[in-house]
C-alpha atoms as a PDB file:
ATOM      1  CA  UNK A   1      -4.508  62.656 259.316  1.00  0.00           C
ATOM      2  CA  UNK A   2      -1.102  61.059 259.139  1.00  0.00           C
ATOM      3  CA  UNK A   3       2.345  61.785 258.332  1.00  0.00           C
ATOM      4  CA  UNK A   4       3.911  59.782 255.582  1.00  0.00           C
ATOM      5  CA  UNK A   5       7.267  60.119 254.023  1.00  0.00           C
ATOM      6  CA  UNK A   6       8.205  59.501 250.266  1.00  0.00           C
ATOM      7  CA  UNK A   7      11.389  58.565 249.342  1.00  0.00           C
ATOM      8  CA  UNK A   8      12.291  59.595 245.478  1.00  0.00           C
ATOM      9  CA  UNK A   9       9.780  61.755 244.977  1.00  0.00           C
ATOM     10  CA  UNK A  10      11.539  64.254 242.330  1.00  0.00           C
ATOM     11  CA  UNK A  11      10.150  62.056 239.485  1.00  0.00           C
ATOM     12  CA  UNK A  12       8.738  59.418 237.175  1.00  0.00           C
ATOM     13  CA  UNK A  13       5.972  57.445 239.755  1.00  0.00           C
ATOM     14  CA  UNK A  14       7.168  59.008 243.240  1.00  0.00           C
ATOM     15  CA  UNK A  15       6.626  62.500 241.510  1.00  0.00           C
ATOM     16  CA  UNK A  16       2.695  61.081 240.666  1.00  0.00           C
ATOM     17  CA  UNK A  17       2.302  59.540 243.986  1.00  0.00           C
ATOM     18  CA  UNK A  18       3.640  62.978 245.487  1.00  0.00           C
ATOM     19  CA  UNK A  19       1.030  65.242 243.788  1.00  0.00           C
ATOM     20  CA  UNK A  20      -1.577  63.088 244.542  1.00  0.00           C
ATOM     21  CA  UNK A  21      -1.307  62.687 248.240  1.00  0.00           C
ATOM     22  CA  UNK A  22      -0.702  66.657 248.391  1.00  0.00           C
ATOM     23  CA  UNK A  23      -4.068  67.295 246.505  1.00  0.00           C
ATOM     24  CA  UNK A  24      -6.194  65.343 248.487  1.00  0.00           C
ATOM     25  CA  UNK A  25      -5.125  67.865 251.869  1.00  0.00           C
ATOM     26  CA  UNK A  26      -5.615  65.170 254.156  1.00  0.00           C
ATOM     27  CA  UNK A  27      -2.221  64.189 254.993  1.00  0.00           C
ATOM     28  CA  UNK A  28       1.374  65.602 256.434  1.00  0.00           C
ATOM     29  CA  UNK A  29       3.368  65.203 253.545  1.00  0.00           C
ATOM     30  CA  UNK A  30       7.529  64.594 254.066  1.00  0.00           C
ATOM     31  CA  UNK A  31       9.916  64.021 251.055  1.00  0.00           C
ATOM     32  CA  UNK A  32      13.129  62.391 251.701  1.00  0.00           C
ATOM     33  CA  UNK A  33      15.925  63.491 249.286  1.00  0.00           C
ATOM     34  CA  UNK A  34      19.163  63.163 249.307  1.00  0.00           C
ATOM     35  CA  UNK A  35      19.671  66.690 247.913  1.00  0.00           C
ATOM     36  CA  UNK A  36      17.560  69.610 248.647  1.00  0.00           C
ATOM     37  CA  UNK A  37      14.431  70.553 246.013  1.00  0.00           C
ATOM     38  CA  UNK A  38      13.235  74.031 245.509  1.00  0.00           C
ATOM     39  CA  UNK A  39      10.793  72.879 243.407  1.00  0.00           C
ATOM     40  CA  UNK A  40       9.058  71.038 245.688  1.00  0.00           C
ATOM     41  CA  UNK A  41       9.953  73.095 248.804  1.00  0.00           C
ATOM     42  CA  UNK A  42       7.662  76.555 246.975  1.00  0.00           C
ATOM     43  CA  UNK A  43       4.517  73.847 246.728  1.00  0.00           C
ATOM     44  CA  UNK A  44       4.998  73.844 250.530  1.00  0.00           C
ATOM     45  CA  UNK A  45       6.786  70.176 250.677  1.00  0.00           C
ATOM     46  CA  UNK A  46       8.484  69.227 253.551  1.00  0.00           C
ATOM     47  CA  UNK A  47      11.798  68.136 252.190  1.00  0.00           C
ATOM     48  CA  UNK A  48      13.836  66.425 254.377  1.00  0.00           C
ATOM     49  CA  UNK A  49      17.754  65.523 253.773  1.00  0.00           C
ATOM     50  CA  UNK A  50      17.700  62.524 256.439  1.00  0.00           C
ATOM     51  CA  UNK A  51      15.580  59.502 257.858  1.00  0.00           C
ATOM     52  CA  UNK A  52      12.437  59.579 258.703  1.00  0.00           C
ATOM     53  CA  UNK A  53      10.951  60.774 261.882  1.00  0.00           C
ATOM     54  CA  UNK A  54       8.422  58.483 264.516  1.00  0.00           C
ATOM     55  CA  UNK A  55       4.672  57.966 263.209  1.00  0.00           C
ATOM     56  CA  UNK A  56       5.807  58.249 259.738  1.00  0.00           C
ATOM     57  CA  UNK A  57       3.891  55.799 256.911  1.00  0.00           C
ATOM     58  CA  UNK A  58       6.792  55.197 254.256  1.00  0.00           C
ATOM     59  CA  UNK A  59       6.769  54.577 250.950  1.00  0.00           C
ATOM     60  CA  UNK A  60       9.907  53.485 248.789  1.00  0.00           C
ATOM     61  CA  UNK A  61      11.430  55.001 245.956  1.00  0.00           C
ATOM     62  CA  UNK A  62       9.830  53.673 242.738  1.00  0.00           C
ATOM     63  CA  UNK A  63      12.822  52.679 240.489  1.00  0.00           C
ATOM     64  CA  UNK A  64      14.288  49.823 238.519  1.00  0.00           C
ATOM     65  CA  UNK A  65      18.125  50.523 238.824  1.00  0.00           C
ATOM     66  CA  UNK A  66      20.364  47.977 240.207  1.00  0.00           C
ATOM     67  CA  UNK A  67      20.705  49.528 244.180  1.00  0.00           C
ATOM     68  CA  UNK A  68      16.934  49.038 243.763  1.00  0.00           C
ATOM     69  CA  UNK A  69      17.155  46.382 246.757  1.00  0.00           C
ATOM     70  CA  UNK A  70      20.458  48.114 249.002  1.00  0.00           C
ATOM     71  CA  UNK A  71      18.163  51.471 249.276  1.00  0.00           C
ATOM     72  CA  UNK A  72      15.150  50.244 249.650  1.00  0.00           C
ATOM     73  CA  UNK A  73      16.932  47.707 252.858  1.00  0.00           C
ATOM     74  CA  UNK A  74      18.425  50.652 253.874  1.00  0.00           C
ATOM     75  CA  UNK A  75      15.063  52.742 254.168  1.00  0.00           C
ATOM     76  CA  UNK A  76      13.600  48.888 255.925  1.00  0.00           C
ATOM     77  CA  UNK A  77      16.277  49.575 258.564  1.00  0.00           C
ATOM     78  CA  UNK A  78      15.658  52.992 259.255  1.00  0.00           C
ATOM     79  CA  UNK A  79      12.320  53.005 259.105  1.00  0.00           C
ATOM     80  CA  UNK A  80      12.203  50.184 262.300  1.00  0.00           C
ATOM     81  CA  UNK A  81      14.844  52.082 263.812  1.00  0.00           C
ATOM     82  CA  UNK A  82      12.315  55.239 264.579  1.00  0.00           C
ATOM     83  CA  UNK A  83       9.286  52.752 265.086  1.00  0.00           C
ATOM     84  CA  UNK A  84       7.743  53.936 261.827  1.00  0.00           C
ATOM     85  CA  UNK A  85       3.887  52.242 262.176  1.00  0.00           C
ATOM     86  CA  UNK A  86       3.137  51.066 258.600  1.00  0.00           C
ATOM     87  CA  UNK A  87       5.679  50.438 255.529  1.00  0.00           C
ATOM     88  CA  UNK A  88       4.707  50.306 251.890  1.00  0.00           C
ATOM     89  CA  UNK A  89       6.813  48.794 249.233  1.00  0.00           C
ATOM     90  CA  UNK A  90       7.255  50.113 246.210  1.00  0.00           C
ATOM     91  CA  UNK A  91       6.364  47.604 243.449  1.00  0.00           C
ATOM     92  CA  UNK A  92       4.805  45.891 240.994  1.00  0.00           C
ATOM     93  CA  UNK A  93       4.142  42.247 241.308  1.00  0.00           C
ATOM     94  CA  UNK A  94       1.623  39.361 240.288  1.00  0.00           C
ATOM     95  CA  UNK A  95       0.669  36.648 242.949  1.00  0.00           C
ATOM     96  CA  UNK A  96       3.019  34.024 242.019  1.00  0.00           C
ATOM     97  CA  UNK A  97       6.439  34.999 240.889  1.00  0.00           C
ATOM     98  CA  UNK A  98       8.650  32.026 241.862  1.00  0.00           C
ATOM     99  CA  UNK A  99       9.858  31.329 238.918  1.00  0.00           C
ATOM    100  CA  UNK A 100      11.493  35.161 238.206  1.00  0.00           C
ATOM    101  CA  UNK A 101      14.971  34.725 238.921  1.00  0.00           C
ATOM    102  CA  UNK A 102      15.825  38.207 238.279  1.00  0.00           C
ATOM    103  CA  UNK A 103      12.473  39.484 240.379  1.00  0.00           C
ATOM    104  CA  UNK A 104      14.535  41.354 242.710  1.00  0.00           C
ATOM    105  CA  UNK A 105      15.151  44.519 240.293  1.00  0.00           C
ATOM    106  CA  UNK A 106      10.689  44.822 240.940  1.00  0.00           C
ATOM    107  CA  UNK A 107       9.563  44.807 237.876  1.00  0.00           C
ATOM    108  CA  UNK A 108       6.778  46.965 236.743  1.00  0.00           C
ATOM    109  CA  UNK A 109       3.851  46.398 234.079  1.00  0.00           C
ATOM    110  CA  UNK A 110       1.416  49.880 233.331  1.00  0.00           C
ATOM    111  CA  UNK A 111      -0.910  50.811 231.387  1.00  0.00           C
ATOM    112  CA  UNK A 112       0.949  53.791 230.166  1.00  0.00           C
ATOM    113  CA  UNK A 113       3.513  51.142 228.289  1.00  0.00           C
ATOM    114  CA  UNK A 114       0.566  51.368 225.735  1.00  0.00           C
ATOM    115  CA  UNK A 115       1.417  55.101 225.097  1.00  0.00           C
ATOM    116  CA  UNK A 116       4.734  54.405 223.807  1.00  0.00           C
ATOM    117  CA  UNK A 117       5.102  56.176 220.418  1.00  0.00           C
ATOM    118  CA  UNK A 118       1.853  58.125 220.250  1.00  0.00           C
ATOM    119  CA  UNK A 119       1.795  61.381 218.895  1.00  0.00           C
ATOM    120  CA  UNK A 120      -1.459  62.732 220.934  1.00  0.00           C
ATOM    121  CA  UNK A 121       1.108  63.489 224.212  1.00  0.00           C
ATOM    122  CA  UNK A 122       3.871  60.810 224.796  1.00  0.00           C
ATOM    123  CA  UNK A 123       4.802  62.146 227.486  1.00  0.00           C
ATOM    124  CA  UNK A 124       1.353  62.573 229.598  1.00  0.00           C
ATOM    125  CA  UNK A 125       0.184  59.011 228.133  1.00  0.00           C
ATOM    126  CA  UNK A 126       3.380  57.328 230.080  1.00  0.00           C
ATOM    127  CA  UNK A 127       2.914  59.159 233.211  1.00  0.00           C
ATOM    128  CA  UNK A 128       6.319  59.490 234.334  1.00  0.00           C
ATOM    129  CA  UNK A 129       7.991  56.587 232.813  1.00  0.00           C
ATOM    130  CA  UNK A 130      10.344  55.976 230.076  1.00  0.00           C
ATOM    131  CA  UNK A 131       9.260  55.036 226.691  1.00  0.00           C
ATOM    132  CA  UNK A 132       8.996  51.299 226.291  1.00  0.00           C
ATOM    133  CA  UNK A 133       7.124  48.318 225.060  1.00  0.00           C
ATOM    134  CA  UNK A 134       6.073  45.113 226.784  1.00  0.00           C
ATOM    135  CA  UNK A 135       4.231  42.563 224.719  1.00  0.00           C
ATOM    136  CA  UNK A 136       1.907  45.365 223.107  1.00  0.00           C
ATOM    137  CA  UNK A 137       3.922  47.471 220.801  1.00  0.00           C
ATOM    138  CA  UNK A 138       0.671  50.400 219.495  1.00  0.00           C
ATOM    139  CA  UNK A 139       2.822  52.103 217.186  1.00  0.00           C
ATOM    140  CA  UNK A 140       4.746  48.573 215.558  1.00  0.00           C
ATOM    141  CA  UNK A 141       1.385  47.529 215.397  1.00  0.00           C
ATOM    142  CA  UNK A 142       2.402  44.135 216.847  1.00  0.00           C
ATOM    143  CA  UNK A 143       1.392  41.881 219.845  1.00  0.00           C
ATOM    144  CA  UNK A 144       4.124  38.966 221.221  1.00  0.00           C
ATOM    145  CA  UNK A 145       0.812  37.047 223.351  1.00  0.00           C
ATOM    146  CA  UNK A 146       2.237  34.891 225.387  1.00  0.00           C
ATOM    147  CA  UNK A 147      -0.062  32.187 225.809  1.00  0.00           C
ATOM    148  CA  UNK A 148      -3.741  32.807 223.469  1.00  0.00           C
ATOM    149  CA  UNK A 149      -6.040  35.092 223.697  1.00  0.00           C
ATOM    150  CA  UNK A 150      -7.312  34.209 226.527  1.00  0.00           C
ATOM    151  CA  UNK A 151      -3.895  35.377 229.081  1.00  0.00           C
ATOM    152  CA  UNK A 152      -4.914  37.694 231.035  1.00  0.00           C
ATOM    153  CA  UNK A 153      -3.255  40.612 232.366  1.00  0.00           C
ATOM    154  CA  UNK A 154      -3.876  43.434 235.100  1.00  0.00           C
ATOM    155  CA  UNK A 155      -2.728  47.119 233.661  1.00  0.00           C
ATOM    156  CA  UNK A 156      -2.511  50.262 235.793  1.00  0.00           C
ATOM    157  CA  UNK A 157      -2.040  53.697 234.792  1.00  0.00           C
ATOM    158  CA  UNK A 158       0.850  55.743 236.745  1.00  0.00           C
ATOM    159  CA  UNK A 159      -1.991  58.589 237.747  1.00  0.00           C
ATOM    160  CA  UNK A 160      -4.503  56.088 238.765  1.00  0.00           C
ATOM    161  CA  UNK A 161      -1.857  54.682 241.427  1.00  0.00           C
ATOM    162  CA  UNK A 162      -1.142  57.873 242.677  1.00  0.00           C
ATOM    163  CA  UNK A 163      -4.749  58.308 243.675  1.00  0.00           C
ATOM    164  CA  UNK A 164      -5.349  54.799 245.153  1.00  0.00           C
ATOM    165  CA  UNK A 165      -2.143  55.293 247.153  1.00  0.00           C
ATOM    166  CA  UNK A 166      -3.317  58.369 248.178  1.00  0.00           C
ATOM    167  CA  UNK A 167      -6.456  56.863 249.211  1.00  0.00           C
ATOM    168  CA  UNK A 168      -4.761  53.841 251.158  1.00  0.00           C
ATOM    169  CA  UNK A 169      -3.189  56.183 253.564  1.00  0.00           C
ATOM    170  CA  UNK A 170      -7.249  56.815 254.949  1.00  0.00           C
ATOM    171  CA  UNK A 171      -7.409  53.014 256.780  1.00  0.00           C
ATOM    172  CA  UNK A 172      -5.855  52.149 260.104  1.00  0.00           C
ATOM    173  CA  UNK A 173      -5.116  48.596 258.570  1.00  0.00           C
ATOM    174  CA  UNK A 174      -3.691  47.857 255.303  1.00  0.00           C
ATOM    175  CA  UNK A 175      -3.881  44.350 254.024  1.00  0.00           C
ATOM    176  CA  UNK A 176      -0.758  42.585 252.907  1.00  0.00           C
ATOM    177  CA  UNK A 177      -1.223  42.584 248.963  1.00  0.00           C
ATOM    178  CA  UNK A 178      -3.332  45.680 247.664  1.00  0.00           C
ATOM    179  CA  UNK A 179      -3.595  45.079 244.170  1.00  0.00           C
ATOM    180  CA  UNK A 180      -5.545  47.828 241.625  1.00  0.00           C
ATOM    181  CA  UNK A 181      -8.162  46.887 238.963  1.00  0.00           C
ATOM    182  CA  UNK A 182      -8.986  52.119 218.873  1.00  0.00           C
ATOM    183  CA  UNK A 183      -7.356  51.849 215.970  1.00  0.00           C
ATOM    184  CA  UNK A 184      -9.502  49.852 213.720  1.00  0.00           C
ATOM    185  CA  UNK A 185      -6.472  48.216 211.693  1.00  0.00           C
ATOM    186  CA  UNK A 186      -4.975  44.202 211.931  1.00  0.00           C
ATOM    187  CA  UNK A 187      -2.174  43.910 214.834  1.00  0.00           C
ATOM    188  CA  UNK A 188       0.504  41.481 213.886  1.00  0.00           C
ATOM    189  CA  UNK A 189      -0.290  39.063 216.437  1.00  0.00           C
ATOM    190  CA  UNK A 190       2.191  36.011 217.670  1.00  0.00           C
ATOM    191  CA  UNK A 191       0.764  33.484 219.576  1.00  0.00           C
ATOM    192  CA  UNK A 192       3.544  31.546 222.264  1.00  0.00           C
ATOM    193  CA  UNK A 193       2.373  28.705 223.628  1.00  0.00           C
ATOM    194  CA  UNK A 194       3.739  28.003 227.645  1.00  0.00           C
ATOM    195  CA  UNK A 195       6.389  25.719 225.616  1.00  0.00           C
ATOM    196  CA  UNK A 196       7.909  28.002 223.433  1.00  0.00           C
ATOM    197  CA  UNK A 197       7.985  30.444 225.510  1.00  0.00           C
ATOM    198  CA  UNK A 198       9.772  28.115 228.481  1.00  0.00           C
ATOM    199  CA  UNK A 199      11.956  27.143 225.484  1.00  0.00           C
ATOM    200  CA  UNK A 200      12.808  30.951 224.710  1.00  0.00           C
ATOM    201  CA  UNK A 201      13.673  31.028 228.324  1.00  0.00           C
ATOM    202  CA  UNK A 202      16.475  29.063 228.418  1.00  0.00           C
ATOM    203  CA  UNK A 203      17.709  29.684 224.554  1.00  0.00           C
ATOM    204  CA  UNK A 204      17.352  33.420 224.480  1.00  0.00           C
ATOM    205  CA  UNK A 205      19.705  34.735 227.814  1.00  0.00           C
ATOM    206  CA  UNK A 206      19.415  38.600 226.830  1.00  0.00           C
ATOM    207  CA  UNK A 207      15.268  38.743 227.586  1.00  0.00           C
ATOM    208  CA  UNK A 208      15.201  35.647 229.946  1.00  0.00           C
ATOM    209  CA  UNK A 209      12.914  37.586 232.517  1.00  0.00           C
ATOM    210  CA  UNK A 210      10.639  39.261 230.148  1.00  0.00           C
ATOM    211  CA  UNK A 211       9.724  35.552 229.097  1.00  0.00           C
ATOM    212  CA  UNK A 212       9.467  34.448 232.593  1.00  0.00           C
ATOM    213  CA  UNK A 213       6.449  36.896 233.073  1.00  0.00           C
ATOM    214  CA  UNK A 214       4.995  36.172 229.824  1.00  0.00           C
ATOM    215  CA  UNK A 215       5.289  32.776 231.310  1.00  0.00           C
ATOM    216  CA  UNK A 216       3.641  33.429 234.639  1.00  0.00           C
ATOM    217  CA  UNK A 217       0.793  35.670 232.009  1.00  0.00           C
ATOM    218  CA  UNK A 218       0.256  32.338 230.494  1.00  0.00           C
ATOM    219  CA  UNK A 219       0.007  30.225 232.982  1.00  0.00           C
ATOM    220  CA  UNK A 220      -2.803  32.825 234.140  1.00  0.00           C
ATOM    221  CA  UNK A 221      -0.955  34.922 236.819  1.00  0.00           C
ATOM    222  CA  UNK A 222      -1.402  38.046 235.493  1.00  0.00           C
ATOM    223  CA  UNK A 223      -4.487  39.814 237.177  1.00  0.00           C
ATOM    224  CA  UNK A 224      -3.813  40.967 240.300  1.00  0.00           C
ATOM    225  CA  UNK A 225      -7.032  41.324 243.142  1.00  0.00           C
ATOM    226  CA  UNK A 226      -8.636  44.848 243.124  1.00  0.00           C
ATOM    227  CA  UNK A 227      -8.445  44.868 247.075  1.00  0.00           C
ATOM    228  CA  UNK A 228      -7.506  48.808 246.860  1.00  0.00           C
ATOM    229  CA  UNK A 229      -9.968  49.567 244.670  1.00  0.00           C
ATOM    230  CA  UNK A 230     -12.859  48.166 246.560  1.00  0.00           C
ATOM    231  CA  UNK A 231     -11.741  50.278 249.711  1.00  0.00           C
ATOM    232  CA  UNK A 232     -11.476  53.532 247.685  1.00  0.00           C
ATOM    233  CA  UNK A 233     -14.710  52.874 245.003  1.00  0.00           C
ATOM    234  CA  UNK A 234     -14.888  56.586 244.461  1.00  0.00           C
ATOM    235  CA  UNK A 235     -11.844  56.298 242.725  1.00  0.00           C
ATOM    236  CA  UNK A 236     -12.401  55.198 238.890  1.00  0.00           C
ATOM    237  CA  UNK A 237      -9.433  54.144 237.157  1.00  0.00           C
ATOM    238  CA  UNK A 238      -9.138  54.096 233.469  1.00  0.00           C
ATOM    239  CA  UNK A 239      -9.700  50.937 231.637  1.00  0.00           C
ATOM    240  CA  UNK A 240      -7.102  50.270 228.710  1.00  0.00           C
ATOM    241  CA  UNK A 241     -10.265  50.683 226.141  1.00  0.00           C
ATOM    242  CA  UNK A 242     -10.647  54.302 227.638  1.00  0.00           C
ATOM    243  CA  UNK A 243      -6.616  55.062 227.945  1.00  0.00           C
ATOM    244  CA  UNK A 244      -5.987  53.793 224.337  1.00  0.00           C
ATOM    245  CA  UNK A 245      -8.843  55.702 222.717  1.00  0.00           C
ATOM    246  CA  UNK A 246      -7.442  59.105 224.303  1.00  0.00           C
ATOM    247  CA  UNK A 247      -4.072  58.650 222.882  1.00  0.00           C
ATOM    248  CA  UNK A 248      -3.938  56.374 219.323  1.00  0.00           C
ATOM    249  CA  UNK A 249      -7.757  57.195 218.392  1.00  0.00           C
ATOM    250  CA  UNK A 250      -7.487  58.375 214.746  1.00  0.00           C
ATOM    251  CA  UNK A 251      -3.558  58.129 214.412  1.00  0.00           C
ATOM    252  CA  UNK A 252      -2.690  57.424 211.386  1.00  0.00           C
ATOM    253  CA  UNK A 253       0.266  54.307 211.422  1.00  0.00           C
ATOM    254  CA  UNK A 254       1.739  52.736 208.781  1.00  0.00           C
ATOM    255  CA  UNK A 255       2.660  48.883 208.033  1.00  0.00           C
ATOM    256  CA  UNK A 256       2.558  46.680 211.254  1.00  0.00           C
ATOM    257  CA  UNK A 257       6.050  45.325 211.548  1.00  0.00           C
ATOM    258  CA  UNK A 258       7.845  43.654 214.213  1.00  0.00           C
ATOM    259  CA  UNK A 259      10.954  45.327 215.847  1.00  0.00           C
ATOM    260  CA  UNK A 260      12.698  44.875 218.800  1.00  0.00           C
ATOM    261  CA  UNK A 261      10.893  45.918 222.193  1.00  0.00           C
ATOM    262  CA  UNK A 262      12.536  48.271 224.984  1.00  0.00           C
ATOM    263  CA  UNK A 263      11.652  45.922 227.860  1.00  0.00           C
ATOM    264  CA  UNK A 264      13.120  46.038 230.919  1.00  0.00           C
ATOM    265  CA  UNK A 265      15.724  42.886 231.443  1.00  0.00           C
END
């Protein structure tokens, strides 16, 4: 057993993370808020208003606003100020992301993006996030491939991660990258070959970083190692077949047209 301490655990993926760790019973669990939570405090949480204590295991607040990197450098700090023994980041990244020039605000690509729009539970299918598209829009009908068909790209769903986090707290050693492995109508489908799509970088300013990841997609970046999942193989995470069969199977849509995406810039 070991104690480990969330930061921004109220909601959205720290809120999944949370519940998971508590249901497996095998771990201490301490919140750190800034402001108390009865909420959590009656499921028997430890909330904390302060730093973490010695022996603690860390993990970030999962976010995308822009003091993103001061609070998670101020969590770094205190977290080797009380000899905490293991640190885990919170976010989502491919192998190679040199060429992201805005990759400090973390970026994030799920699964549950897919559930955007659906009328069989929105807001189970995005598991804690906002409602927003990237690349796949289900309801638009539409599919902005960056690359062809064959790009590849490594999805997650927000429940799945809880669990595998949950799970990664069992080792004594963690490695340092721990990556995780319906409707029967026509998408619109646009295919962006690496030039257009380095040409939309510099010509289009207002979704320059969503086309540097499409980019890095392209140039075959996207699938990130399933070292978690082979240390936790009782853990079976949806695929995207599964997850988009469960919330668009027999929805009826109407005419595929393209709009404009909620990505994240």
């Amino acid at each position: 057993m070991v104690k480990v301490a969330i930061a921004g655990a109220s909601g959205g993926l720290g809120a999944i993370i949370l519940s998971a760790i508590v249901d497996t019973r095998n771990n201490e669990v301490v919140v750190l808020s800034r402001s108390p939570n009865p909420s959590l405090t009656a499921k028997g949480v430890d909330v904390r208003l302060g730093s973490p204590t010695p022996t603690m295991h860390p993990s970030p607040p999962p976010s995308t606003d822009h003091e993103m990197s001061e609070s998670q450098l101020a969590i770094v700090a205190a977290a080797k100020e009380v000899g905490v023994e293991r640190f885990a980041p919170s976010e989502y990244a491919i192998e190679d992301y040199r060429d992201w020039d805005l990759y400090a605000g973390k970026y994030r690509i799920f699964m549950d993006t897919l559930g955007t729009g659906t009328p069989k539970g929105e807001t189970e299918a995005l598991g804690g996030l906002r409602p927003w598209t990237f690349i796949i829009n289900m309801k638009a009908e539409t599919a902005d491939l960056p690359g062809d068909w064959n790009s590849k790209l490594t999805l997650t769903r927000t429940q799945d991660i809880g669990k595998l986090v949950a799970a990664a707290l069992d080792p004594d050693r963690w490695e340092e990258e721990m990556g995780m492995n319906v409707t029967k109508k026509k998408m619109l489908v646009k295919e962006n070959t690496e030039e257009d799509v380095k040409k939309m970088i510099q010509e289009v300013e207002g979704a320059r970083f969503y086309n540097q990841v499409r980019l890095s997609i392209a140039q075959g970046e996207g699938v990130v190692e399933s070292t978690l999942n082979k240390k936790a193989p009782h853990i079976k995470p949806w695929i995207v077949e599964e997850y988009l069969e469960r919330y668009w199977s027999g929805v009826e849509l109407g005419e595929a047209a393209w709009e404009e995406g909620n990505i994240i810039m």
